[in-house]
PDB file of N, CA and C in Angstrom:
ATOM      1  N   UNK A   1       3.352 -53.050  50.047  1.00  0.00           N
ATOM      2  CA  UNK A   1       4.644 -53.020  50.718  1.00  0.00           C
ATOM      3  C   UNK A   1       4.573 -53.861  51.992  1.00  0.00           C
ATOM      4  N   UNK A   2       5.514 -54.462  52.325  1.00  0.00           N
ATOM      5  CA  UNK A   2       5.494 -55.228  53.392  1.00  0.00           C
ATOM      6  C   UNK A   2       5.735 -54.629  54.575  1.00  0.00           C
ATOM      7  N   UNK A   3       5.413 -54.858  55.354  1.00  0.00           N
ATOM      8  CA  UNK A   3       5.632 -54.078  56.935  1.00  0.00           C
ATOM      9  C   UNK A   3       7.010 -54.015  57.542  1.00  0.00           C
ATOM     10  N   UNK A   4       7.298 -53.291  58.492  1.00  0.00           N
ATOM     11  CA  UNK A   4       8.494 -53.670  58.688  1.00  0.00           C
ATOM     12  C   UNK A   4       8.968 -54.734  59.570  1.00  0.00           C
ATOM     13  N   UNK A   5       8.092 -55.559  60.268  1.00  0.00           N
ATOM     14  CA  UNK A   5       8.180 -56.437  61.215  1.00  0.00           C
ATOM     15  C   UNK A   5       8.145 -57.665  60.139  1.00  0.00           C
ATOM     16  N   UNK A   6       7.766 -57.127  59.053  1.00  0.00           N
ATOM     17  CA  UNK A   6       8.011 -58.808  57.675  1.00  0.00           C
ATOM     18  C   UNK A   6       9.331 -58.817  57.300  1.00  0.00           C
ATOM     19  N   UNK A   7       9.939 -57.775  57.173  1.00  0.00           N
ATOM     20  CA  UNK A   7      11.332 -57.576  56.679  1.00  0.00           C
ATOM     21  C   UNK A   7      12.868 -57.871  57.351  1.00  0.00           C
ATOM     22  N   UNK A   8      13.668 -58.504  57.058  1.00  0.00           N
ATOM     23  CA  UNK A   8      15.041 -58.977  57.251  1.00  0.00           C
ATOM     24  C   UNK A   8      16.069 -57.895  57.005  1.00  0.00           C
ATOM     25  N   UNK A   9      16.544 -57.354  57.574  1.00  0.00           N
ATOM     26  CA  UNK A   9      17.283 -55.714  57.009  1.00  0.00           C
ATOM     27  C   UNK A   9      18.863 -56.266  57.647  1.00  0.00           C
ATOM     28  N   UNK A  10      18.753 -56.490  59.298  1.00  0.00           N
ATOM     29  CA  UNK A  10      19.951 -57.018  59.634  1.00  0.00           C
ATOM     30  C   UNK A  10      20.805 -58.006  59.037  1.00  0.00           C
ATOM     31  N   UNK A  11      22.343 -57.619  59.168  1.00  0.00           N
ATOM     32  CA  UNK A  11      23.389 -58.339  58.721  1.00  0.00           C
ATOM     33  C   UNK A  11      23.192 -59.711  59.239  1.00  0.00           C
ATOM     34  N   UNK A  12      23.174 -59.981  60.709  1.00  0.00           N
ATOM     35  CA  UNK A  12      23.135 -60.655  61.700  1.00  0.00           C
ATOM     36  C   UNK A  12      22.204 -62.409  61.204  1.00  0.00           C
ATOM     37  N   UNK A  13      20.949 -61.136  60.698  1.00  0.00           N
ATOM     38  CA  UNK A  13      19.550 -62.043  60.552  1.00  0.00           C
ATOM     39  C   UNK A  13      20.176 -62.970  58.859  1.00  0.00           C
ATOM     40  N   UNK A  14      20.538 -62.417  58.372  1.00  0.00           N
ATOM     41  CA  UNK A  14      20.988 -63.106  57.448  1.00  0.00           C
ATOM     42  C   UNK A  14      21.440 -63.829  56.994  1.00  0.00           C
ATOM     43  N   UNK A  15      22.893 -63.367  57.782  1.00  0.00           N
ATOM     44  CA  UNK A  15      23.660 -64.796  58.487  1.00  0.00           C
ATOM     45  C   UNK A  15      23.488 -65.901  58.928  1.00  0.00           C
ATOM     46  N   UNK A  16      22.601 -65.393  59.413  1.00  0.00           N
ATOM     47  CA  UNK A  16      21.785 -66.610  60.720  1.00  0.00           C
ATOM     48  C   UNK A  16      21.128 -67.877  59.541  1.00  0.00           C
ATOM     49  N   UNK A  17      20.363 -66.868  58.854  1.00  0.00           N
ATOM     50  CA  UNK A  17      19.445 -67.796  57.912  1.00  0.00           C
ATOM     51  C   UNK A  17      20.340 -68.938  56.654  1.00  0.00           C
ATOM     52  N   UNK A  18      21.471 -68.264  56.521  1.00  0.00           N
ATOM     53  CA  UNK A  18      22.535 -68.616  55.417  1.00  0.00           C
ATOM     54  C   UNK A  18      23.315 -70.095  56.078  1.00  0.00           C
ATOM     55  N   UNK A  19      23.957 -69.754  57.326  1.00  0.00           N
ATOM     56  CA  UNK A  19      24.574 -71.306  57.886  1.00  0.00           C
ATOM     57  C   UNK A  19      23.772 -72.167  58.704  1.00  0.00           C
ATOM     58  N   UNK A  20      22.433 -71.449  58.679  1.00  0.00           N
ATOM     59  CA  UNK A  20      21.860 -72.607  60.061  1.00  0.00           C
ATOM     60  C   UNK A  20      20.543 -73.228  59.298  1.00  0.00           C
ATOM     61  N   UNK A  21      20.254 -72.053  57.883  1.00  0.00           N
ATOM     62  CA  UNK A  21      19.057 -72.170  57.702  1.00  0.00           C
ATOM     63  C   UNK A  21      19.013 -73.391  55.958  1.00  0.00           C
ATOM     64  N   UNK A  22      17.378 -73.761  55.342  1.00  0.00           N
ATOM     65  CA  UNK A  22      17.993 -75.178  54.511  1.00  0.00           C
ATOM     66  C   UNK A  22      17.523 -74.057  53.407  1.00  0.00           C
ATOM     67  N   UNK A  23      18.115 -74.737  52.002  1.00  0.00           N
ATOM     68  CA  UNK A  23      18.279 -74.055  50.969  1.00  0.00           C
ATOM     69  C   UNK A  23      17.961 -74.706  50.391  1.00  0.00           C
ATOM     70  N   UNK A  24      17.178 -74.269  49.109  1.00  0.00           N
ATOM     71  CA  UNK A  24      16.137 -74.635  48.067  1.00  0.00           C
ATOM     72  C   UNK A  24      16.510 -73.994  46.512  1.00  0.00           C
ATOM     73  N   UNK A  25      17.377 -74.406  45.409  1.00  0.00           N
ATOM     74  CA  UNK A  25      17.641 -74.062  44.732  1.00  0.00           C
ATOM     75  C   UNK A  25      16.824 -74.111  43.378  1.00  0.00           C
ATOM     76  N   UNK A  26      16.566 -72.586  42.117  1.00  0.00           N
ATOM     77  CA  UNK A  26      15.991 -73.154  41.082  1.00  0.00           C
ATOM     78  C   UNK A  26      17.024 -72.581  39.882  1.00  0.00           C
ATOM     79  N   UNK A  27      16.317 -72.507  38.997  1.00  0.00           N
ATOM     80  CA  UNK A  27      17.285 -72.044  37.399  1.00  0.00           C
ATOM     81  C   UNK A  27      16.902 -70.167  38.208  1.00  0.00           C
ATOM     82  N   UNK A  28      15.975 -69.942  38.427  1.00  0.00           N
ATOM     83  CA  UNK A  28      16.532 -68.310  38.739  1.00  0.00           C
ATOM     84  C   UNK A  28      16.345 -67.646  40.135  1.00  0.00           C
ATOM     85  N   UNK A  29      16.396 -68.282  41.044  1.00  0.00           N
ATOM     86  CA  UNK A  29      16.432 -68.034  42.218  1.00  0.00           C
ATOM     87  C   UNK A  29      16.898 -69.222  43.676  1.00  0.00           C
ATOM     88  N   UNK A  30      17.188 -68.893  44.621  1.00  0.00           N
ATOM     89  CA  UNK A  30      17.990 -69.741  45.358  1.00  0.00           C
ATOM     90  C   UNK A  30      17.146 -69.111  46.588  1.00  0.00           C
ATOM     91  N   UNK A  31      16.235 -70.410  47.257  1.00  0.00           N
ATOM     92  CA  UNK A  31      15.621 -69.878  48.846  1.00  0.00           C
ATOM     93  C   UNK A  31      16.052 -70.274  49.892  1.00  0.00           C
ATOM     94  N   UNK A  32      16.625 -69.328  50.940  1.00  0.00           N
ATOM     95  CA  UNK A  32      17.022 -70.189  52.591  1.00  0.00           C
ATOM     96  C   UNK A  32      15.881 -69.915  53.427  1.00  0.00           C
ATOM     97  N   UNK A  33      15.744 -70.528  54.355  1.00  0.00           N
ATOM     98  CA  UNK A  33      14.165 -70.606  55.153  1.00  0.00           C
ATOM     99  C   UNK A  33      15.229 -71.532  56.569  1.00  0.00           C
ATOM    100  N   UNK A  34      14.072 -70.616  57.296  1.00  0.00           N
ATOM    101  CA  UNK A  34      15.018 -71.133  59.021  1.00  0.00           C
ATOM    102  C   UNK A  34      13.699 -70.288  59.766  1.00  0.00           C
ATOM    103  N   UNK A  35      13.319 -71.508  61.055  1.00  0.00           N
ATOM    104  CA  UNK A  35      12.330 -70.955  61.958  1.00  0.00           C
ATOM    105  C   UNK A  35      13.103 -70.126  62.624  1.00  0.00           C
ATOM    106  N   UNK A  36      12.239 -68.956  62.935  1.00  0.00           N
ATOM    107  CA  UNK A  36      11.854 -67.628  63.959  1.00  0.00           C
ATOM    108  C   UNK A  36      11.823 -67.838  64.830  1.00  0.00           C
ATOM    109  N   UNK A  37      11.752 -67.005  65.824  1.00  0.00           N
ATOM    110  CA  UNK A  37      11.284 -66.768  67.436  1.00  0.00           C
ATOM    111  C   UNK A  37       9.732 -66.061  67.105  1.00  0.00           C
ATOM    112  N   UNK A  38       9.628 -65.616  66.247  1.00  0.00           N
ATOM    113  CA  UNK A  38       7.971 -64.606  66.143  1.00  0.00           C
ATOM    114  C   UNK A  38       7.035 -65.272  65.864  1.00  0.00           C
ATOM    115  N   UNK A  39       6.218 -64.388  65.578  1.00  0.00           N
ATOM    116  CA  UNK A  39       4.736 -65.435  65.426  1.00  0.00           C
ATOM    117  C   UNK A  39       4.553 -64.935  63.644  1.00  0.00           C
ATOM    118  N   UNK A  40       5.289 -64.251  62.862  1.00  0.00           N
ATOM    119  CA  UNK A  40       5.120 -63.699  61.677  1.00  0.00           C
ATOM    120  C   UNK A  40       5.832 -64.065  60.464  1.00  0.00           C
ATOM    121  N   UNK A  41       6.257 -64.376  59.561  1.00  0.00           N
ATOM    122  CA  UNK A  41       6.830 -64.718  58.095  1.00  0.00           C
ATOM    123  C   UNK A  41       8.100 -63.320  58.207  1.00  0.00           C
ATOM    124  N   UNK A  42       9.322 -63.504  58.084  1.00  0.00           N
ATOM    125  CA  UNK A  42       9.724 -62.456  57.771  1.00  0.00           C
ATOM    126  C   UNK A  42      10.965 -63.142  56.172  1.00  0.00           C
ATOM    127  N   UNK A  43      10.826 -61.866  55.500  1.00  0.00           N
ATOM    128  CA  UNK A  43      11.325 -61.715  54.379  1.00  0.00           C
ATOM    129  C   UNK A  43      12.548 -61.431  53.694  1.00  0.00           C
ATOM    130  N   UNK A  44      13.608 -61.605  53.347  1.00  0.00           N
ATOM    131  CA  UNK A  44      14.869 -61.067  53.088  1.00  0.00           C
ATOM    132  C   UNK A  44      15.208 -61.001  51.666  1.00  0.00           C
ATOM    133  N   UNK A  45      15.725 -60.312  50.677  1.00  0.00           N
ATOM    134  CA  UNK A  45      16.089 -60.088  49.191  1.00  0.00           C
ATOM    135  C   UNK A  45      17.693 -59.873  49.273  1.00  0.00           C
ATOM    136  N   UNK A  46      18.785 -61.101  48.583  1.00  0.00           N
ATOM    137  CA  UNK A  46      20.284 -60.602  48.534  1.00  0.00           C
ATOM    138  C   UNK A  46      20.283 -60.831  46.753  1.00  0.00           C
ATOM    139  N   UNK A  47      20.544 -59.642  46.507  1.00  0.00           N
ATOM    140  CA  UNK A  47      20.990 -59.412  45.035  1.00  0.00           C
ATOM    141  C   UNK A  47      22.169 -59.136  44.471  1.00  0.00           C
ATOM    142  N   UNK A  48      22.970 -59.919  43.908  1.00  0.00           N
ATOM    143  CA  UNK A  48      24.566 -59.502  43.689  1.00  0.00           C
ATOM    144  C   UNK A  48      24.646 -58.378  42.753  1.00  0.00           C
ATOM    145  N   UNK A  49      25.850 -57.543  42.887  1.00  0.00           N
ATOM    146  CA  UNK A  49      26.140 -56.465  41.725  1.00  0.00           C
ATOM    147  C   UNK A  49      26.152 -57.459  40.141  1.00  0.00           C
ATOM    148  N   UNK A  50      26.695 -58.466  39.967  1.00  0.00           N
ATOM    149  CA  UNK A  50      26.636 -59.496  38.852  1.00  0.00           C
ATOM    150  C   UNK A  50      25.296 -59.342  38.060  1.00  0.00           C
ATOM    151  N   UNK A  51      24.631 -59.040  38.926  1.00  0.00           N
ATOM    152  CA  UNK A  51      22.959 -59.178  38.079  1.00  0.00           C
ATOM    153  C   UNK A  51      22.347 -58.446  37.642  1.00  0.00           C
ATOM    154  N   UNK A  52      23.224 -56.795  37.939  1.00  0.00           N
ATOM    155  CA  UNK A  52      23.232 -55.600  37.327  1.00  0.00           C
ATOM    156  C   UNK A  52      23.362 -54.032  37.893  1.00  0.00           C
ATOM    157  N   UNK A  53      23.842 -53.062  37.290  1.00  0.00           N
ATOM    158  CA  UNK A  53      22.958 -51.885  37.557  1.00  0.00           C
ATOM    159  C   UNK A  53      22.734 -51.937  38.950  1.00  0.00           C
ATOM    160  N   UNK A  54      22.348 -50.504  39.958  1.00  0.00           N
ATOM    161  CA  UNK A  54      21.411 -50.441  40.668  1.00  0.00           C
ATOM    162  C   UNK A  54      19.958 -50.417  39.938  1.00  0.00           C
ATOM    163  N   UNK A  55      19.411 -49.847  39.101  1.00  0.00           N
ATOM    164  CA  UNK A  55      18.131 -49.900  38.629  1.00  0.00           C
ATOM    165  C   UNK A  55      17.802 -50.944  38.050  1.00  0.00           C
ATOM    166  N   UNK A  56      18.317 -52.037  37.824  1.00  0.00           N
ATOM    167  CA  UNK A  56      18.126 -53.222  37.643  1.00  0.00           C
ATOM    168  C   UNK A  56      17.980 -53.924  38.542  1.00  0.00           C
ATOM    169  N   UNK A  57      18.936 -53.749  39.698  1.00  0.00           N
ATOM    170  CA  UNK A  57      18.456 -55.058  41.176  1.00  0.00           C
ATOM    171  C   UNK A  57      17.488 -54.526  41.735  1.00  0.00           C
ATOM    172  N   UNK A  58      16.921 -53.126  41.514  1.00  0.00           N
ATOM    173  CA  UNK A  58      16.022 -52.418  42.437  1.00  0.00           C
ATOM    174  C   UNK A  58      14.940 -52.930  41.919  1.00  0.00           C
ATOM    175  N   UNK A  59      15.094 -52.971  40.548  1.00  0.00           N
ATOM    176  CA  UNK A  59      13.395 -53.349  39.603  1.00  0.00           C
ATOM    177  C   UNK A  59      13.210 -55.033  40.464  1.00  0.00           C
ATOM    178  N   UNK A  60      13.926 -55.614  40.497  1.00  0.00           N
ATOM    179  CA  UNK A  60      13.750 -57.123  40.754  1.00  0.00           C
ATOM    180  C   UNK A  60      13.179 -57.369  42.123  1.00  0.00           C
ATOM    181  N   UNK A  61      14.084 -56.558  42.742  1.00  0.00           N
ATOM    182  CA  UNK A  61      13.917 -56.278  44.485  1.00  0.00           C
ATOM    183  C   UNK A  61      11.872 -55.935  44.410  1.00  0.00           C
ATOM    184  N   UNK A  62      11.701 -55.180  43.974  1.00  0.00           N
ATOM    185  CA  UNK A  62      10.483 -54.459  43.962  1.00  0.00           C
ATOM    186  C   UNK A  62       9.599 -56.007  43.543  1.00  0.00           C
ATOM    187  N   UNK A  63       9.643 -56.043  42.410  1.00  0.00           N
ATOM    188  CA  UNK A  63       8.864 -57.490  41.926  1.00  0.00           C
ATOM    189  C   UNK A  63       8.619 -58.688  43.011  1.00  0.00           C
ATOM    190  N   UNK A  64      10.059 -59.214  43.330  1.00  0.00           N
ATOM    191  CA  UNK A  64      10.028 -60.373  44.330  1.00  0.00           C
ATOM    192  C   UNK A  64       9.322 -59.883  45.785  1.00  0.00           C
ATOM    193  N   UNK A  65       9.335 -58.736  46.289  1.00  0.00           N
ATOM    194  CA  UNK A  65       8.461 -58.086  47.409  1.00  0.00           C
ATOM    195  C   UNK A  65       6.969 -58.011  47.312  1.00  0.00           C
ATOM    196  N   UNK A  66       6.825 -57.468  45.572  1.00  0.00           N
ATOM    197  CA  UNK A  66       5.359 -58.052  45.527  1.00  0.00           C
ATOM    198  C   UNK A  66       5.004 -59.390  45.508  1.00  0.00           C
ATOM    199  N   UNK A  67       5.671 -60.293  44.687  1.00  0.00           N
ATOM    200  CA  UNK A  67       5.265 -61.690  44.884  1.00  0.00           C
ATOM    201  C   UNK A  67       4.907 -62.158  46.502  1.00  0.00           C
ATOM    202  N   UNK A  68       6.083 -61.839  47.351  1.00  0.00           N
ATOM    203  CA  UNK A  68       5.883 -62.463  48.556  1.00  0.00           C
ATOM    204  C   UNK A  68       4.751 -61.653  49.581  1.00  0.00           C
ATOM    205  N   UNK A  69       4.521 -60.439  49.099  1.00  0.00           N
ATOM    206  CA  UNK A  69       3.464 -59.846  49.564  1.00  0.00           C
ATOM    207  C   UNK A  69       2.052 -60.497  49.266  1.00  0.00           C
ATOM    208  N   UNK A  70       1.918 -60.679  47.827  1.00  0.00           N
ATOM    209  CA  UNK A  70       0.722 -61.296  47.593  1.00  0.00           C
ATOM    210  C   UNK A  70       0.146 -62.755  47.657  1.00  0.00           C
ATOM    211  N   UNK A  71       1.714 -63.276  48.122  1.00  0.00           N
ATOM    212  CA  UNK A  71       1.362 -64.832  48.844  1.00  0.00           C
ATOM    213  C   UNK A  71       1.986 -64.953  49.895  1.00  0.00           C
ATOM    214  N   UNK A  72       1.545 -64.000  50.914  1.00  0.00           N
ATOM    215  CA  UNK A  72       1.932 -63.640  52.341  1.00  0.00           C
ATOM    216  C   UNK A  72       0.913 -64.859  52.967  1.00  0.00           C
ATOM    217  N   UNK A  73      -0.006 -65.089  53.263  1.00  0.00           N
ATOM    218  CA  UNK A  73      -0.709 -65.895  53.197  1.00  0.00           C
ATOM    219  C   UNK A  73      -0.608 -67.512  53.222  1.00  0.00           C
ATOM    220  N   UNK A  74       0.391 -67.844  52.204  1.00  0.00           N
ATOM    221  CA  UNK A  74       0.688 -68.866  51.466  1.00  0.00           C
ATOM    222  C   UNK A  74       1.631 -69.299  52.380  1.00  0.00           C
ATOM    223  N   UNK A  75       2.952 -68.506  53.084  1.00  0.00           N
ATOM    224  CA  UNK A  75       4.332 -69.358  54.167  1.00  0.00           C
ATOM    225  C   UNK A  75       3.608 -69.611  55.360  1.00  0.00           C
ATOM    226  N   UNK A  76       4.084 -70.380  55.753  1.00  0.00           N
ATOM    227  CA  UNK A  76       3.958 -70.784  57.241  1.00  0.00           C
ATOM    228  C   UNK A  76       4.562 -70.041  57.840  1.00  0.00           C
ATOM    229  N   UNK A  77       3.879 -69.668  58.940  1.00  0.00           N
ATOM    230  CA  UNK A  77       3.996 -68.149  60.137  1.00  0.00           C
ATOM    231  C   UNK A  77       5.110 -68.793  60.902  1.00  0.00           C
ATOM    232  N   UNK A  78       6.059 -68.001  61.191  1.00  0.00           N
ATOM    233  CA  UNK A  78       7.312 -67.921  61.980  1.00  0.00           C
ATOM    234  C   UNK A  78       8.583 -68.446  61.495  1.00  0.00           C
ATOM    235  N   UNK A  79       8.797 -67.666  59.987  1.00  0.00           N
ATOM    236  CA  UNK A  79       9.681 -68.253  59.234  1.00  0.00           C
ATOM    237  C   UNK A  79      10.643 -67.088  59.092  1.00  0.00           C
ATOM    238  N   UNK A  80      12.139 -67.089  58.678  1.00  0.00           N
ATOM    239  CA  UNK A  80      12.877 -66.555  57.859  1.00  0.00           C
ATOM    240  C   UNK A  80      13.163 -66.603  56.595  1.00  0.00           C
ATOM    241  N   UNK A  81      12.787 -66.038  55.134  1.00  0.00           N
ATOM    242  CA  UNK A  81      13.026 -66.289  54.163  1.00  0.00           C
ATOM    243  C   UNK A  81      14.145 -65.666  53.438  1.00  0.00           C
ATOM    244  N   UNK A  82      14.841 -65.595  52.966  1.00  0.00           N
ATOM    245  CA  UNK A  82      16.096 -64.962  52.401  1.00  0.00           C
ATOM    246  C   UNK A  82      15.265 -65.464  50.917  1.00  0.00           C
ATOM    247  N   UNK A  83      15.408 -64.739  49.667  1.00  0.00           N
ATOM    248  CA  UNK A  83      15.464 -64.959  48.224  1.00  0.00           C
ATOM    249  C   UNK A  83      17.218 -64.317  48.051  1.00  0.00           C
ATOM    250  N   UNK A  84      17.356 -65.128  47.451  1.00  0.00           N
ATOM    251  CA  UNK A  84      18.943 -64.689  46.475  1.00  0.00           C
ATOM    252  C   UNK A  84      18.797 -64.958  44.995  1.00  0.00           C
ATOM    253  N   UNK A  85      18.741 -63.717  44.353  1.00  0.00           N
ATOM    254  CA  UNK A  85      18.676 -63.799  43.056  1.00  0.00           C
ATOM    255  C   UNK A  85      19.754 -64.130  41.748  1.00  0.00           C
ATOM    256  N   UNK A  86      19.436 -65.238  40.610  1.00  0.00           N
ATOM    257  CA  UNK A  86      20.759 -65.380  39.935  1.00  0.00           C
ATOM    258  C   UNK A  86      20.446 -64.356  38.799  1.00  0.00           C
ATOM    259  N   UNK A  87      21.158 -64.665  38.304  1.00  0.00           N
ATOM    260  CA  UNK A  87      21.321 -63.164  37.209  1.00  0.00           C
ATOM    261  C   UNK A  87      20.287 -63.495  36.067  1.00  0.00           C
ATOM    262  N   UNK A  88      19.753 -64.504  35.730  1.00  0.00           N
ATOM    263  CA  UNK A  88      18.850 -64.758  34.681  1.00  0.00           C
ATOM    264  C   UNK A  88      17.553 -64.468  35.275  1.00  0.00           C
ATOM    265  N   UNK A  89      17.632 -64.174  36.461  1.00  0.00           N
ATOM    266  CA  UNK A  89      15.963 -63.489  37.221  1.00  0.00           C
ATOM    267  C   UNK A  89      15.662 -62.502  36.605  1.00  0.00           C
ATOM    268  N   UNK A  90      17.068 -61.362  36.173  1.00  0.00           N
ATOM    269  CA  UNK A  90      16.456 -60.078  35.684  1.00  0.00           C
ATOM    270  C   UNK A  90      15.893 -59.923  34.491  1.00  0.00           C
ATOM    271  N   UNK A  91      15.887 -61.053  33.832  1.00  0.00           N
ATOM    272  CA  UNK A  91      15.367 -60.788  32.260  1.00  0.00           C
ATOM    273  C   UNK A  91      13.964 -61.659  32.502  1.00  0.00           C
ATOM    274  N   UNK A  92      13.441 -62.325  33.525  1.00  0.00           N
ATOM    275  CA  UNK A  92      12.431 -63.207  33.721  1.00  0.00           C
ATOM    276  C   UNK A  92      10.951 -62.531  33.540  1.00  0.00           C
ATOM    277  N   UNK A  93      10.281 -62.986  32.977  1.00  0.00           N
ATOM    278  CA  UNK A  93       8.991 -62.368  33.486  1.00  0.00           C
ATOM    279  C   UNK A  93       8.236 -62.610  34.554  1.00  0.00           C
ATOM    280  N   UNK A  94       7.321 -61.312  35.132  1.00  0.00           N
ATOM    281  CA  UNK A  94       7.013 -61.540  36.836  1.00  0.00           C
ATOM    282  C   UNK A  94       5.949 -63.119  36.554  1.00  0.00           C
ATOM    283  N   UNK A  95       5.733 -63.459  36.058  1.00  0.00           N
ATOM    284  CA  UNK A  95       4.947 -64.954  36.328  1.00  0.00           C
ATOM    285  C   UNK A  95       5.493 -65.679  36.539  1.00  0.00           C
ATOM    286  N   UNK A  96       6.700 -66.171  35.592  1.00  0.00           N
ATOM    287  CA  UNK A  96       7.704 -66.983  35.910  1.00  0.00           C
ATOM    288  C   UNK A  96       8.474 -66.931  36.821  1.00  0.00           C
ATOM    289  N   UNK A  97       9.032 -65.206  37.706  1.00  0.00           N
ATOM    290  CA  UNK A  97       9.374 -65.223  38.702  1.00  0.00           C
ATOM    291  C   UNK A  97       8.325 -65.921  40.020  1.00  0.00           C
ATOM    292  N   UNK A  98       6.961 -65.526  39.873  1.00  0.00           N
ATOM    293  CA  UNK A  98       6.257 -66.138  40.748  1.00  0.00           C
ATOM    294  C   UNK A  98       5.785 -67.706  40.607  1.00  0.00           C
ATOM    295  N   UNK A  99       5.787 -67.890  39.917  1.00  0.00           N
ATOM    296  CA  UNK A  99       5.955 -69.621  40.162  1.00  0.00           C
ATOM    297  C   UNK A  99       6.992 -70.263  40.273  1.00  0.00           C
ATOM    298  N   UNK A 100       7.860 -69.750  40.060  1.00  0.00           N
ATOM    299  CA  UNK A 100       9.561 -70.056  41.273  1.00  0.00           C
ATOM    300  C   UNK A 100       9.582 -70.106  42.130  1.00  0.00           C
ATOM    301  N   UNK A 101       9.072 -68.661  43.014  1.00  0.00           N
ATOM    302  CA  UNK A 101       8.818 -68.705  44.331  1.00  0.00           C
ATOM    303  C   UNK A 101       8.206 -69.497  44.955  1.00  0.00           C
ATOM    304  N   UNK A 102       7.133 -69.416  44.507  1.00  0.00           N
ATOM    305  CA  UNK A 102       5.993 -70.458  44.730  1.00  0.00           C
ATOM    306  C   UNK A 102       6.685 -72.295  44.324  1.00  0.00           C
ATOM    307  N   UNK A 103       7.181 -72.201  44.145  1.00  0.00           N
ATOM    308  CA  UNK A 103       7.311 -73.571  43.625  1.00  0.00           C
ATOM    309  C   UNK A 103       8.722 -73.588  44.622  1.00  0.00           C
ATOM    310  N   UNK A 104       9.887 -73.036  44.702  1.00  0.00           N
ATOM    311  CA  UNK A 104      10.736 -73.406  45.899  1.00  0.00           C
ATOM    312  C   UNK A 104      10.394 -73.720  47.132  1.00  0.00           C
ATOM    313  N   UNK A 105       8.885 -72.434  47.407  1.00  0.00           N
ATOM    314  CA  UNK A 105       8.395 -72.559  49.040  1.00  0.00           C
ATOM    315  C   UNK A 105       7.578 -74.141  48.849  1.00  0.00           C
ATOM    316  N   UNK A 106       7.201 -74.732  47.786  1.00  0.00           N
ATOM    317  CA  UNK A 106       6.500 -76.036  47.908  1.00  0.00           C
ATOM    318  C   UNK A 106       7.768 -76.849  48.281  1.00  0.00           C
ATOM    319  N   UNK A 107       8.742 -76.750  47.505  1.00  0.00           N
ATOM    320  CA  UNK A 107      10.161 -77.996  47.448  1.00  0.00           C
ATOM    321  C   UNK A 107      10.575 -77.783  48.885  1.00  0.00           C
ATOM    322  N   UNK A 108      10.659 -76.402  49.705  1.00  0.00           N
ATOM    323  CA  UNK A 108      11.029 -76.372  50.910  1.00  0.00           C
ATOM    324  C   UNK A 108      10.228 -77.093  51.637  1.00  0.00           C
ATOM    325  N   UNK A 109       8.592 -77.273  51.412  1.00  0.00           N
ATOM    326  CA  UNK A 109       7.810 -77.277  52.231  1.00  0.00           C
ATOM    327  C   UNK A 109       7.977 -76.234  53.223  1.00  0.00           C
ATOM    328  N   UNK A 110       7.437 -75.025  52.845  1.00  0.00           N
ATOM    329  CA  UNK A 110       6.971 -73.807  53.818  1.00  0.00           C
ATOM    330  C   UNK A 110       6.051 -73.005  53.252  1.00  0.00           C
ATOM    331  N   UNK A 111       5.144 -73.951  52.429  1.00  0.00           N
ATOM    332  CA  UNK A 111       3.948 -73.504  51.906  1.00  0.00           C
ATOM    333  C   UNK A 111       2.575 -74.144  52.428  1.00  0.00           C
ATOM    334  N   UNK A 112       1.844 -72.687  53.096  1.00  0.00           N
ATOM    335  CA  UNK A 112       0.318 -74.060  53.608  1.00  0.00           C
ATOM    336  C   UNK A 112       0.287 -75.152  52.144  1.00  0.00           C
ATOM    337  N   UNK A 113      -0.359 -75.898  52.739  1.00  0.00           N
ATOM    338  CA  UNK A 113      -0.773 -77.184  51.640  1.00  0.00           C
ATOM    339  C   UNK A 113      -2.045 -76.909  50.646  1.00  0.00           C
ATOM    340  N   UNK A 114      -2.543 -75.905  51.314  1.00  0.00           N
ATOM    341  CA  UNK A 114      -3.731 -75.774  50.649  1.00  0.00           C
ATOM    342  C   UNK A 114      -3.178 -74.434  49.057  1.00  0.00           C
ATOM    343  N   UNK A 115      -1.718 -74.189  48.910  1.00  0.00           N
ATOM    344  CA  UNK A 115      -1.335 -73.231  48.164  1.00  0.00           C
ATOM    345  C   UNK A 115      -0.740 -74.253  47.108  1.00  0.00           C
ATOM    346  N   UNK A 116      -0.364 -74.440  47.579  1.00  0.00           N
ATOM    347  CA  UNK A 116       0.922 -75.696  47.219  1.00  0.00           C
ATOM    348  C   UNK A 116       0.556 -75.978  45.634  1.00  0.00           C
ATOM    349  N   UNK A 117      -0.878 -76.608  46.366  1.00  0.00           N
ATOM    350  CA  UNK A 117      -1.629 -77.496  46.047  1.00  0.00           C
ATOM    351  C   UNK A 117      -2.382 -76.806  44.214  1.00  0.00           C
ATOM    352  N   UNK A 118      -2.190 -75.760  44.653  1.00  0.00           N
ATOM    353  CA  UNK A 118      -2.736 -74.845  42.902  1.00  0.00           C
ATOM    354  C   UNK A 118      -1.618 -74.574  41.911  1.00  0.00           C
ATOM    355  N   UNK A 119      -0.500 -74.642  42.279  1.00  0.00           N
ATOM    356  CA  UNK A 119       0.673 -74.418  41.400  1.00  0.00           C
ATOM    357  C   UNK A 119       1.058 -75.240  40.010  1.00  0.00           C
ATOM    358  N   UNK A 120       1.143 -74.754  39.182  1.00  0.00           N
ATOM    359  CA  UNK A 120       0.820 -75.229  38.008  1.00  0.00           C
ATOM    360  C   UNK A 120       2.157 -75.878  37.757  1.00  0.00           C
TER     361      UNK A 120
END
């Protein structure tokens, strides 16, 4: 689980990241990224009702938190990340979700280089 000082919860912060911040689009996910004031990576998940269910955006929500948990490592420190999920994420499998991720934070460039650099 990510900490709470990784996490994006505010309306405000969101916002912020949405008109000021650059956007990185794929076939199942859409990334905004905008520098911080902190010294830490923080994280944000917007999931539309379109994409399902509550127990369906929750399952996804959960997945994409682990991905970015386990390549916490991998962003460059003092970032905002927003993920916005399209509706073909929910049928994805978690690999393919994670080399999305991984592969937007390369197209953004907000991936150390040394991560980047293994993505298949």
């Amino acid at each position: 689980m990510l900490t709470r000082v990784r996490r994006i919860t505010a309306s405000k912060d969101f916002r912020r990241v949405y008109r000021a911040g650059h956007k990185v689009s794929g076939k199942l996910l859409k990334l905004y990224h905008l520098v911080n004031q902190q010294p830490h990576t923080r994280f944000g998940y917007s999931i539309s009702k379109k994409v399902g269910k509550a127990v369906k955006r929750n399952r996804l929500k959960r997945r994409l938190r682990e991905i970015c948990r386990q390549h916490l490592a991998s962003f460059q420190p003092g970032l905002d990340v927003v993920i916005v999920a399209r509706e073909q994420a929910v049928e994805a499998p978690f690999k393919e979700l994670e080399k999305e991720v991984l592969n937007l934070g390369r197209w953004g460039k907000i991936l150390v280089k040394r991560e980047s650099e293994i993505i298949d």
